[in-house]
PDB file of N, CA and C in Angstrom:
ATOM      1  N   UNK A   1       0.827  -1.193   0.000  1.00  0.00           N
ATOM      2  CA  UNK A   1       0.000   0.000   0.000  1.00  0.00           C
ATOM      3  C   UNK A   1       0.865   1.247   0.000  1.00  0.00           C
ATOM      4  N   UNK A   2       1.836   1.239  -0.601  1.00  0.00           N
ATOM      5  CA  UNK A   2       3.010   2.279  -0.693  1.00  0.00           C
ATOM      6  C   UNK A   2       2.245   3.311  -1.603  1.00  0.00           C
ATOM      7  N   UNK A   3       2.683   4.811  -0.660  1.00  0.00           N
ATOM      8  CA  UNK A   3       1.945   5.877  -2.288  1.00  0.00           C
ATOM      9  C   UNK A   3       0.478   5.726  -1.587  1.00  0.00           C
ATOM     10  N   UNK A   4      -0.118   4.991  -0.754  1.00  0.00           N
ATOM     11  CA  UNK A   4      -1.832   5.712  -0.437  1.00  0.00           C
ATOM     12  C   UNK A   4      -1.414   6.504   0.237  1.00  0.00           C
ATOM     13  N   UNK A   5      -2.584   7.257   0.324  1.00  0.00           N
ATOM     14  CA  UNK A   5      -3.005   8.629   1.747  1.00  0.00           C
ATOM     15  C   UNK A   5      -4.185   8.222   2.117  1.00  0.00           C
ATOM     16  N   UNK A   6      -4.058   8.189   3.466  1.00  0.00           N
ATOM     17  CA  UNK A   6      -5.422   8.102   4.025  1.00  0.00           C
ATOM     18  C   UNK A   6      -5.945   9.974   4.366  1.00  0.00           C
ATOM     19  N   UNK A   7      -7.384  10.179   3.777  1.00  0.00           N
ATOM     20  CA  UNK A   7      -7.590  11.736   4.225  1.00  0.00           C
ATOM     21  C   UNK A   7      -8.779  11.824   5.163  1.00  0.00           C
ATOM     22  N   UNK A   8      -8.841  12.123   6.102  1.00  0.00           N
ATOM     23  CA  UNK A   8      -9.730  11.789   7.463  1.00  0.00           C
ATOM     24  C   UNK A   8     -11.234  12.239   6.609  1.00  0.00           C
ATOM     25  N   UNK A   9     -12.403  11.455   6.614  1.00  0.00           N
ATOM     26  CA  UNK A   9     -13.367  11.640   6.098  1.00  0.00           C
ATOM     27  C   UNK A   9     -13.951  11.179   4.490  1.00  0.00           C
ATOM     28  N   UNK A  10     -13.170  10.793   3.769  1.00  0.00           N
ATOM     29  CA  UNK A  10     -12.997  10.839   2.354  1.00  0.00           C
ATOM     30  C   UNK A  10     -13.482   9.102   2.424  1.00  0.00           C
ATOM     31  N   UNK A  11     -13.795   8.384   3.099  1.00  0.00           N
ATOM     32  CA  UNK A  11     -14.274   6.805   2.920  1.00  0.00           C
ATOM     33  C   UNK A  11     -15.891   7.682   3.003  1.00  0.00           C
ATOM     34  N   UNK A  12     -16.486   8.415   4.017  1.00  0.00           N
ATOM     35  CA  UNK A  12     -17.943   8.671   4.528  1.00  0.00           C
ATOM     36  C   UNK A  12     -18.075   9.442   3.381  1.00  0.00           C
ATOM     37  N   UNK A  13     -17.065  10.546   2.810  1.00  0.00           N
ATOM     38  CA  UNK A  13     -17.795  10.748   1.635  1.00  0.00           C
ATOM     39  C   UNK A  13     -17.987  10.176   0.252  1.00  0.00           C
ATOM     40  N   UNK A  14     -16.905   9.605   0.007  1.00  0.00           N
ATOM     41  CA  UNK A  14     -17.479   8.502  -1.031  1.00  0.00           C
ATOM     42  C   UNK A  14     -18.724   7.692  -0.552  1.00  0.00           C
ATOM     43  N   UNK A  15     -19.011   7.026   0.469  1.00  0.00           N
ATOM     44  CA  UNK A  15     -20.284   6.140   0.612  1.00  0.00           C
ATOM     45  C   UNK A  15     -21.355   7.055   0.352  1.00  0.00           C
ATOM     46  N   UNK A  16     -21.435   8.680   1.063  1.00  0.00           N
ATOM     47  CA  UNK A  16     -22.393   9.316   0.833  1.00  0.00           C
ATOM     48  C   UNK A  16     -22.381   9.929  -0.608  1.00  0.00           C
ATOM     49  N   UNK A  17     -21.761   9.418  -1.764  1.00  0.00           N
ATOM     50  CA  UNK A  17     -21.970   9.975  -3.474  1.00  0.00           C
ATOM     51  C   UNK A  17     -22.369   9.141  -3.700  1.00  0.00           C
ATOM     52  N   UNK A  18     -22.354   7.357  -3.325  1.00  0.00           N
ATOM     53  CA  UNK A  18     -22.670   6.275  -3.913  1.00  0.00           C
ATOM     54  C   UNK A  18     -21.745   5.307  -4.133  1.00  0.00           C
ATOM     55  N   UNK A  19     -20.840   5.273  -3.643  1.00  0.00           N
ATOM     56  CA  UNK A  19     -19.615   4.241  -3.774  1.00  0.00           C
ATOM     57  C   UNK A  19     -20.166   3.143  -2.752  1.00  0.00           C
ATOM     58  N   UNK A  20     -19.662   1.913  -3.447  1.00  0.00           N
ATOM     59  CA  UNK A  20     -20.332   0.616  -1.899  1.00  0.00           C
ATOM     60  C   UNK A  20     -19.070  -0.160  -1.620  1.00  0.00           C
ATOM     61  N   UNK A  21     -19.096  -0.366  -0.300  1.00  0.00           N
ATOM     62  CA  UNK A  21     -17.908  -0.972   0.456  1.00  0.00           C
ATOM     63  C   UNK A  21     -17.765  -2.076  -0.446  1.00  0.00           C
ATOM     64  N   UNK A  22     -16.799  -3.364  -0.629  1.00  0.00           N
ATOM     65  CA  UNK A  22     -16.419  -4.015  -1.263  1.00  0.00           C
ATOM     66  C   UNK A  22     -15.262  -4.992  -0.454  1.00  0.00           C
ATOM     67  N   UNK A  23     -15.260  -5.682  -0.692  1.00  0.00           N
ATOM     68  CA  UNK A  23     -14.510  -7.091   0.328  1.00  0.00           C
ATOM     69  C   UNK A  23     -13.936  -6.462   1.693  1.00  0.00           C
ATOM     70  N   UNK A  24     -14.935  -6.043   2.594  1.00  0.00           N
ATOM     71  CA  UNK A  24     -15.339  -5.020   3.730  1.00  0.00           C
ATOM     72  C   UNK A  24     -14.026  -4.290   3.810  1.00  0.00           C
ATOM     73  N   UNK A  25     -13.213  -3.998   2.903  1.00  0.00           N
ATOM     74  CA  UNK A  25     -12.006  -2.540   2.801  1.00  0.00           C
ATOM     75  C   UNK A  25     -12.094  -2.186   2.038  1.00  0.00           C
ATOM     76  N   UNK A  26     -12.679  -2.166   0.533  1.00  0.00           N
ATOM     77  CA  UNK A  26     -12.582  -1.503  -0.662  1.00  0.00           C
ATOM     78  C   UNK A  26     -13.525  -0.723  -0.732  1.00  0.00           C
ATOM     79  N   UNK A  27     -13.310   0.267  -1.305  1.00  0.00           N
ATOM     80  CA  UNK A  27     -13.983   0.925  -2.481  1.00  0.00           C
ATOM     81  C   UNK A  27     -14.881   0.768  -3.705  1.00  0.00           C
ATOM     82  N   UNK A  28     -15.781   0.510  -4.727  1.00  0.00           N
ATOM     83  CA  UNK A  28     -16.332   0.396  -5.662  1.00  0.00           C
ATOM     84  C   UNK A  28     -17.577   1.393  -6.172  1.00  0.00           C
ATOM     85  N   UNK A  29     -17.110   1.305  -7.424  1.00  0.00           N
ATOM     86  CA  UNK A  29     -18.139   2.210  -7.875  1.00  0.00           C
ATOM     87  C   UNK A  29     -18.964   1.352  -8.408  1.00  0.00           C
ATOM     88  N   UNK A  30     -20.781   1.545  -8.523  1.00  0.00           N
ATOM     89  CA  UNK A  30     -21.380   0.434  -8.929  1.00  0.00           C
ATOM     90  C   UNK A  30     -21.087   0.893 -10.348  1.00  0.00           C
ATOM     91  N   UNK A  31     -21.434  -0.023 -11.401  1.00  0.00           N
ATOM     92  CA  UNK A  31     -21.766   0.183 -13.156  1.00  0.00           C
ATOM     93  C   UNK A  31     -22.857   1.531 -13.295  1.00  0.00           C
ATOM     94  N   UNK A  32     -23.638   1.262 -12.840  1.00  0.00           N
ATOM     95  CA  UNK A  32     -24.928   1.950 -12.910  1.00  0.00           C
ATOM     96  C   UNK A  32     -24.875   3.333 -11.856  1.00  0.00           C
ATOM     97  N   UNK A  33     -23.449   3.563 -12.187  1.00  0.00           N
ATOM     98  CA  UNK A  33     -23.668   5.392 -11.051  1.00  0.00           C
ATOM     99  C   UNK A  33     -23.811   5.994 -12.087  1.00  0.00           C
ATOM    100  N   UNK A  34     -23.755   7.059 -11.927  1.00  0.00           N
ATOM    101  CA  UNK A  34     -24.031   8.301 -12.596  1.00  0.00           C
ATOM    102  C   UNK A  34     -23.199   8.878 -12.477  1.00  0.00           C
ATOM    103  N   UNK A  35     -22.141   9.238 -13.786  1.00  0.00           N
ATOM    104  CA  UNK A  35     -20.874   9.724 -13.601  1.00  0.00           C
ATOM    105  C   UNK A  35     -20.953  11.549 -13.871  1.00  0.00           C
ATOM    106  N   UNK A  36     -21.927  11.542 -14.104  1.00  0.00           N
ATOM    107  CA  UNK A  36     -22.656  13.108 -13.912  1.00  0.00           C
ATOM    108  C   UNK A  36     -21.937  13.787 -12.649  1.00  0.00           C
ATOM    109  N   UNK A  37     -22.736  12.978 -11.548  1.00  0.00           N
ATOM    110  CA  UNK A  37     -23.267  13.289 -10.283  1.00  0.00           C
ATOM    111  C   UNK A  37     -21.684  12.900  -9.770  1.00  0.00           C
ATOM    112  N   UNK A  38     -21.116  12.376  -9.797  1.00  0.00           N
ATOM    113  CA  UNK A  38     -19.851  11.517  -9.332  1.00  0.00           C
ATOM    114  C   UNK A  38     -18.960  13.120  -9.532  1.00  0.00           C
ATOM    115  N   UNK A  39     -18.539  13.751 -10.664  1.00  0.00           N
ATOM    116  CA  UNK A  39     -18.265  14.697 -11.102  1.00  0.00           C
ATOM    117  C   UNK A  39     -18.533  16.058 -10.070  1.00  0.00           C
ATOM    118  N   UNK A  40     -19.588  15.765 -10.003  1.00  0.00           N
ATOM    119  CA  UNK A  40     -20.273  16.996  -9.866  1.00  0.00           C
ATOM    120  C   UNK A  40     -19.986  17.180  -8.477  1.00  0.00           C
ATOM    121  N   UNK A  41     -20.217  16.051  -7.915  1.00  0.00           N
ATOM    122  CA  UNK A  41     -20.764  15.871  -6.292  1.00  0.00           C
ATOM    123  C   UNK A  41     -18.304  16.254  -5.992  1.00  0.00           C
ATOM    124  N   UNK A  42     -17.116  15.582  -6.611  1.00  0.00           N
ATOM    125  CA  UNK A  42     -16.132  15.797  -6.522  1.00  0.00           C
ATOM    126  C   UNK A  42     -16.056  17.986  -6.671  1.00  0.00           C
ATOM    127  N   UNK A  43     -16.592  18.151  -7.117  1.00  0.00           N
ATOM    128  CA  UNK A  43     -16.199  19.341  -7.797  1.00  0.00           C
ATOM    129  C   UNK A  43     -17.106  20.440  -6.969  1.00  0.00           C
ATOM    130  N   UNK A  44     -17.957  20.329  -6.404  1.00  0.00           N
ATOM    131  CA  UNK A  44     -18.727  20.622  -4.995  1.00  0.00           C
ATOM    132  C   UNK A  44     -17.875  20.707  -4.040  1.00  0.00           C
ATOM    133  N   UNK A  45     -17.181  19.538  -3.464  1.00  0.00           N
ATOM    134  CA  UNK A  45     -16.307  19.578  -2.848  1.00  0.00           C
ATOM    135  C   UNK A  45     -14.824  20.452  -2.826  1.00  0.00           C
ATOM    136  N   UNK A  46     -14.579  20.509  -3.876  1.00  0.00           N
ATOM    137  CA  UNK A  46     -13.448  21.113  -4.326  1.00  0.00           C
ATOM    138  C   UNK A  46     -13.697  22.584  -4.137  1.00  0.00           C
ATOM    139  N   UNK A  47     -14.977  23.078  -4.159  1.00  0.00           N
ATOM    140  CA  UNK A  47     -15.582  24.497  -3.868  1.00  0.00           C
ATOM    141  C   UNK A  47     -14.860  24.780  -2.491  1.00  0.00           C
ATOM    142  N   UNK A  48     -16.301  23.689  -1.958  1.00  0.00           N
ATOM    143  CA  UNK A  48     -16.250  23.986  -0.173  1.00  0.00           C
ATOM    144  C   UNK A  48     -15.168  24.111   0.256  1.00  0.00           C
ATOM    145  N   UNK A  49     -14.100  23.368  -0.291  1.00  0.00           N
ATOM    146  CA  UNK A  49     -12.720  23.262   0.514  1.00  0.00           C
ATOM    147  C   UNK A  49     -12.085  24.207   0.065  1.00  0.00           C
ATOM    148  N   UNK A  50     -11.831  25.002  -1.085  1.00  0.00           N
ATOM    149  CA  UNK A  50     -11.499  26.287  -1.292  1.00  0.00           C
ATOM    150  C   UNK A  50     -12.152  27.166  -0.303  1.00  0.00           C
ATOM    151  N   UNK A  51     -13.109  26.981  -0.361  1.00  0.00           N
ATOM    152  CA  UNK A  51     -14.271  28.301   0.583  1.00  0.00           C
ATOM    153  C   UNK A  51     -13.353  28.193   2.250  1.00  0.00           C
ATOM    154  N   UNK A  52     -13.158  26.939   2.397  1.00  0.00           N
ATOM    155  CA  UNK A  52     -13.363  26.703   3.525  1.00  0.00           C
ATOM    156  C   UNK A  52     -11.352  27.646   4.360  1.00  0.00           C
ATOM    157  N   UNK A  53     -10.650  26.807   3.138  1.00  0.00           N
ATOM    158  CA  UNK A  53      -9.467  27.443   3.175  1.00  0.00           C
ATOM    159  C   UNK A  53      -9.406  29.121   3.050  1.00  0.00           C
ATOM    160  N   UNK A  54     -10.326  29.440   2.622  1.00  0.00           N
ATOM    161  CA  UNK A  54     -10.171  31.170   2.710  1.00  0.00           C
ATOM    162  C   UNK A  54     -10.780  32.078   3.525  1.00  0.00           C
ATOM    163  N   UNK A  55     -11.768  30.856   4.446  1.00  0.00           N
ATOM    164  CA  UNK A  55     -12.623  31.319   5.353  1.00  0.00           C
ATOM    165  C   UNK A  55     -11.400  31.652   6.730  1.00  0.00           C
ATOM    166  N   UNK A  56     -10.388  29.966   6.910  1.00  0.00           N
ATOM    167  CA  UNK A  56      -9.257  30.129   7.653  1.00  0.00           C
ATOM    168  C   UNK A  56      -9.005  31.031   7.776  1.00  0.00           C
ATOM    169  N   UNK A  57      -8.283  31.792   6.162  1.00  0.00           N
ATOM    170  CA  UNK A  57      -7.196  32.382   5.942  1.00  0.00           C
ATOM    171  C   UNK A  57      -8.124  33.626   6.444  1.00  0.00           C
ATOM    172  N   UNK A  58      -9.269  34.442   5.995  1.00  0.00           N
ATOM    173  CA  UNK A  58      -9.710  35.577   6.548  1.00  0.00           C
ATOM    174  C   UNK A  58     -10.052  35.519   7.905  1.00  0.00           C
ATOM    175  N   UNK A  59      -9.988  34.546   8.729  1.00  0.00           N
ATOM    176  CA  UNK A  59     -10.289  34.553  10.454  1.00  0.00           C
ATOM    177  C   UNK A  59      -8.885  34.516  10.982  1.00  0.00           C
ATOM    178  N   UNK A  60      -7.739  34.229  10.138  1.00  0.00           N
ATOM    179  CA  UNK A  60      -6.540  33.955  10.388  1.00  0.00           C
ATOM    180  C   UNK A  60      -6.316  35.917  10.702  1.00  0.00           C
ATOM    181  N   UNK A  61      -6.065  35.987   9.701  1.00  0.00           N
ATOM    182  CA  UNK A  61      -5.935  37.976   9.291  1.00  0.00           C
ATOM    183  C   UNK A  61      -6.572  38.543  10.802  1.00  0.00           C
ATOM    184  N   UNK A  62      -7.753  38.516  10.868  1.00  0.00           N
ATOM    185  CA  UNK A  62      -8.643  38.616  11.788  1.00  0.00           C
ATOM    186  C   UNK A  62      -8.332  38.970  13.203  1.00  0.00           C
ATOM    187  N   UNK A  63      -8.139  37.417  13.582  1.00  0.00           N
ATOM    188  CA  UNK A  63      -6.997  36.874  14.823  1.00  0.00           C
ATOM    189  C   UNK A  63      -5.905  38.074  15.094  1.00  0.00           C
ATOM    190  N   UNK A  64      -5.012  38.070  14.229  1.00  0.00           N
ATOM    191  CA  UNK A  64      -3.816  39.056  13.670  1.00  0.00           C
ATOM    192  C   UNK A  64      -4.027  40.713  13.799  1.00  0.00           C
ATOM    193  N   UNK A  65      -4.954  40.971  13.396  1.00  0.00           N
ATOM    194  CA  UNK A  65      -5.009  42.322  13.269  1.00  0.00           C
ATOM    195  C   UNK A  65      -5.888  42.803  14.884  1.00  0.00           C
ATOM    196  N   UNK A  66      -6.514  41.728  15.186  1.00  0.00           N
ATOM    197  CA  UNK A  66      -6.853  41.892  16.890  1.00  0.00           C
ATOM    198  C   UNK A  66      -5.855  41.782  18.249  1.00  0.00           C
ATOM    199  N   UNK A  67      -5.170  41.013  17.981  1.00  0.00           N
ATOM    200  CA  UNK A  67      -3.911  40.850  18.446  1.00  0.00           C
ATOM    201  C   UNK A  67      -2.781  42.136  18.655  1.00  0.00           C
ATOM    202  N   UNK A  68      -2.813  42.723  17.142  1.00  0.00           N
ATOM    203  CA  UNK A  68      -1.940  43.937  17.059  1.00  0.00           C
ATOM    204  C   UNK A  68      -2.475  45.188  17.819  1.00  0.00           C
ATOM    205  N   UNK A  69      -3.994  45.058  17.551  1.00  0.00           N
ATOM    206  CA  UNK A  69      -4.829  46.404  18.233  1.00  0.00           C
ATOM    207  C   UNK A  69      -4.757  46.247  19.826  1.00  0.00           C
ATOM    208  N   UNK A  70      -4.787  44.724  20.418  1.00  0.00           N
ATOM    209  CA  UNK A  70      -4.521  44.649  21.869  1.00  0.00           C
ATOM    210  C   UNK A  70      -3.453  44.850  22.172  1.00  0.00           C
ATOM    211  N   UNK A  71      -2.157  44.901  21.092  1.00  0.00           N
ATOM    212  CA  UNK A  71      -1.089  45.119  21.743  1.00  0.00           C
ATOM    213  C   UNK A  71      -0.755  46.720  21.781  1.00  0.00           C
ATOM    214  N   UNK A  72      -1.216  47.130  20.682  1.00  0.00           N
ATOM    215  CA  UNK A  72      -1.307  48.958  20.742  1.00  0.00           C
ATOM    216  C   UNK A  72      -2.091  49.411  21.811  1.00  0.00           C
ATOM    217  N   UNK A  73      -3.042  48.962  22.080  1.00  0.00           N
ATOM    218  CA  UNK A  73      -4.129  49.386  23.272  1.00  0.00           C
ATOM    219  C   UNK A  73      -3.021  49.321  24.399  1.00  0.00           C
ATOM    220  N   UNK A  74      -2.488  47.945  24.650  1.00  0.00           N
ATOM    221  CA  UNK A  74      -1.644  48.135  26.450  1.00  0.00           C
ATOM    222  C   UNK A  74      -0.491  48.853  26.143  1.00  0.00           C
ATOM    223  N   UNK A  75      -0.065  49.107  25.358  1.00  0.00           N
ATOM    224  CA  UNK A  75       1.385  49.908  24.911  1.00  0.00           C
ATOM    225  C   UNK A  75       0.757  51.391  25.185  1.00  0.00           C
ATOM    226  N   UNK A  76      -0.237  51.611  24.042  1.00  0.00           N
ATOM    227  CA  UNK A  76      -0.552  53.155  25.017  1.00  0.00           C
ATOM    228  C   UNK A  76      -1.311  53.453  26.519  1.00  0.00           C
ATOM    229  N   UNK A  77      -1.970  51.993  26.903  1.00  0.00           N
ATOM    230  CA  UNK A  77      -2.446  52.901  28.153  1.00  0.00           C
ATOM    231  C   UNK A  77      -1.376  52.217  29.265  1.00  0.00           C
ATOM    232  N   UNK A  78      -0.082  51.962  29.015  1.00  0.00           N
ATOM    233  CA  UNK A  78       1.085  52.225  29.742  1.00  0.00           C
ATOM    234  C   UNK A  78       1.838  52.823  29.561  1.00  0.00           C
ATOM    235  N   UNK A  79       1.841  53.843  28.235  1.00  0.00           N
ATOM    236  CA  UNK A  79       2.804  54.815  28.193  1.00  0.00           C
ATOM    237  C   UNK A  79       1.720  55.754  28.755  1.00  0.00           C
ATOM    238  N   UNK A  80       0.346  56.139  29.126  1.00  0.00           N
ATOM    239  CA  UNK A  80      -0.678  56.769  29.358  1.00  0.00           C
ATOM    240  C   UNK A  80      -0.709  57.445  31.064  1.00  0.00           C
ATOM    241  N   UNK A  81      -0.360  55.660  31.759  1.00  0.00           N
ATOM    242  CA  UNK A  81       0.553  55.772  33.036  1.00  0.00           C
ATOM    243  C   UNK A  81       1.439  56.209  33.401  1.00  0.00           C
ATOM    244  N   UNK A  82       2.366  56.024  32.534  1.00  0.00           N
ATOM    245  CA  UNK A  82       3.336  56.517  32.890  1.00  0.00           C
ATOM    246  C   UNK A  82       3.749  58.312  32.772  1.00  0.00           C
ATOM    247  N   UNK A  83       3.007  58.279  32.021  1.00  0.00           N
ATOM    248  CA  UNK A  83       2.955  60.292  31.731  1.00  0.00           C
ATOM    249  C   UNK A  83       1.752  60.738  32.745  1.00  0.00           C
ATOM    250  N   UNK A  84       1.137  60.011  33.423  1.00  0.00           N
ATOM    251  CA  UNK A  84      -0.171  60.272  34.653  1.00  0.00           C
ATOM    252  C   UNK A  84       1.226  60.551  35.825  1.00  0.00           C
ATOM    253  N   UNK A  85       1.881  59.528  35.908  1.00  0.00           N
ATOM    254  CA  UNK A  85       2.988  59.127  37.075  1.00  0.00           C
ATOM    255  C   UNK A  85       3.868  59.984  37.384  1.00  0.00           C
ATOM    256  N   UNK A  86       4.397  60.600  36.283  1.00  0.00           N
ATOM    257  CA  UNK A  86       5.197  61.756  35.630  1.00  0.00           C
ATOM    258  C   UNK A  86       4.975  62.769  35.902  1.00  0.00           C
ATOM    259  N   UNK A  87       3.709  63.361  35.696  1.00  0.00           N
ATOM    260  CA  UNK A  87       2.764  64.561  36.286  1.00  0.00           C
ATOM    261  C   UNK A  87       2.636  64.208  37.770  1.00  0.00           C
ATOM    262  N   UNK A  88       2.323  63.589  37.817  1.00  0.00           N
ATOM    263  CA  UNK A  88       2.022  63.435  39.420  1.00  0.00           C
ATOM    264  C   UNK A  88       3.474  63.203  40.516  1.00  0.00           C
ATOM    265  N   UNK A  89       4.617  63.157  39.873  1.00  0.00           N
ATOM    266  CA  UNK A  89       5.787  63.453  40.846  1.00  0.00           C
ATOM    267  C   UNK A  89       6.087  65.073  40.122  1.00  0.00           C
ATOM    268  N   UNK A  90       5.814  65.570  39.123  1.00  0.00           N
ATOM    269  CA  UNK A  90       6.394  67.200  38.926  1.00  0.00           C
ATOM    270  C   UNK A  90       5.055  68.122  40.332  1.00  0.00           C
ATOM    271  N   UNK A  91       3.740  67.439  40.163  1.00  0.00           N
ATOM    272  CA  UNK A  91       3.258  68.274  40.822  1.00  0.00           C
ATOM    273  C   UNK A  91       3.645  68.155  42.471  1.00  0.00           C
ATOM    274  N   UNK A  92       4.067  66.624  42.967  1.00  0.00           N
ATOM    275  CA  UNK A  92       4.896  66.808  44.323  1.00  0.00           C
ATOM    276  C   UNK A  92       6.213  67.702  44.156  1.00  0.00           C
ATOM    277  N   UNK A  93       6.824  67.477  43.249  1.00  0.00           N
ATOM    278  CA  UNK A  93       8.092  68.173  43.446  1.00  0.00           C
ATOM    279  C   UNK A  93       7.612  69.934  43.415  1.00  0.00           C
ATOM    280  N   UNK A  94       6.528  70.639  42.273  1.00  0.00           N
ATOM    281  CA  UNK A  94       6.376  71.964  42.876  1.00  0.00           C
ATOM    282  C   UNK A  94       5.440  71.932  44.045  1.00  0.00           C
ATOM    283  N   UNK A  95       5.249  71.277  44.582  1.00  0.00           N
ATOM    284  CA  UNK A  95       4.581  71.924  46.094  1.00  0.00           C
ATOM    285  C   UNK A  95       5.341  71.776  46.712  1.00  0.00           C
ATOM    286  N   UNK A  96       6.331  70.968  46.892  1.00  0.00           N
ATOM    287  CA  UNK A  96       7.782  71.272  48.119  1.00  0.00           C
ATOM    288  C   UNK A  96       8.397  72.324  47.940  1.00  0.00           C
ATOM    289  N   UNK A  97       7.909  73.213  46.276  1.00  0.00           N
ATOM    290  CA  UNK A  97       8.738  74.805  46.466  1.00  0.00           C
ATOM    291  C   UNK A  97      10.282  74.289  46.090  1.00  0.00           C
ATOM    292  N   UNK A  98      11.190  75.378  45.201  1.00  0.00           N
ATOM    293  CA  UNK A  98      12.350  75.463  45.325  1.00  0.00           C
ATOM    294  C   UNK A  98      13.032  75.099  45.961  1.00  0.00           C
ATOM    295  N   UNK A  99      13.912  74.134  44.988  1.00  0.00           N
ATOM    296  CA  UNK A  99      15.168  73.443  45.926  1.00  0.00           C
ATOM    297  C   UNK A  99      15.970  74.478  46.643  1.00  0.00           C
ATOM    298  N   UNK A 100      16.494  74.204  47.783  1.00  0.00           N
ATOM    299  CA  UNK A 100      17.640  74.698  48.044  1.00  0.00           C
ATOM    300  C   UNK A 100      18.992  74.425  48.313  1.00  0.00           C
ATOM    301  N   UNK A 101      19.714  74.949  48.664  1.00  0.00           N
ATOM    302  CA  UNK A 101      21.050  74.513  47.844  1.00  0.00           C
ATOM    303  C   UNK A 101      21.713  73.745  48.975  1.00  0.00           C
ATOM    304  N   UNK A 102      21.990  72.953  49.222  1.00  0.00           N
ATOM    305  CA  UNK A 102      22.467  72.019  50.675  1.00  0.00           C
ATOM    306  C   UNK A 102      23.689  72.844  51.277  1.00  0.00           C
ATOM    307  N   UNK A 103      24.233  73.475  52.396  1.00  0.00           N
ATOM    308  CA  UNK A 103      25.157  74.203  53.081  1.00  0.00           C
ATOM    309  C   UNK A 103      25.947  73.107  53.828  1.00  0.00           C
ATOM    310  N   UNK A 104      27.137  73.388  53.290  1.00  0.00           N
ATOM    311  CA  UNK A 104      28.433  72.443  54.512  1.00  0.00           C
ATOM    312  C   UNK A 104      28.852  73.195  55.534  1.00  0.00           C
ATOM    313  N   UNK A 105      28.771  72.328  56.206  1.00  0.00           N
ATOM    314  CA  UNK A 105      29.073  72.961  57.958  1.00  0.00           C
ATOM    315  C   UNK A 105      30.420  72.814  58.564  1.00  0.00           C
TER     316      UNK A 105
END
């Protein structure tokens, strides 16, 4: 069995197009499918899974660009603090009034 892939789901969807189990591990297509629908029902699929991959990829972005805005958000409201903190030791330092100049004795 060198060279298969097993792809998680792909036995349930073949049974659900019309494929019938076969020496209880195989695969078979009956004579009498409809290679229309066989087609059609592959190529459906091939949609969804595009759709589905770009649905990722735009919740991916998403994720990303929320991420960046939470990290700008705590970056400014800690540089926000810190200029609150800032103000608030200039306004202790002018109410103690003018330094004065230390005298040696």
């Amino acid at each position: 069995a060198e060279g298969l892939v097993h792809v998680a789901g792909a036995r349930q969807f073949m049974r659900a197009i019309g494929w019938q189990l076969a020496d209880a591990e195989f695969l078979q297509l009956p004579d009498e499918a409809d290679a229309a629908a066989q087609v059609k029902a592959i190529q459906d699929l091939t949609v969804m899974a595009a759709a589905a991959a770009e649905q990722r990829r735009v919740d991916e972005l998403a994720a990303r660009k929320k991420e960046i805005a939470d990290r700008q958000a705590k970056a400014k409201a800690e540089k926000e603090a810190i200029k609150a903190q800032m103000a608030k030791d200039r306004g202790e330092v002018m109410a103690r009034g003018p330094a004065e100049a230390s005298k040696a004795k």
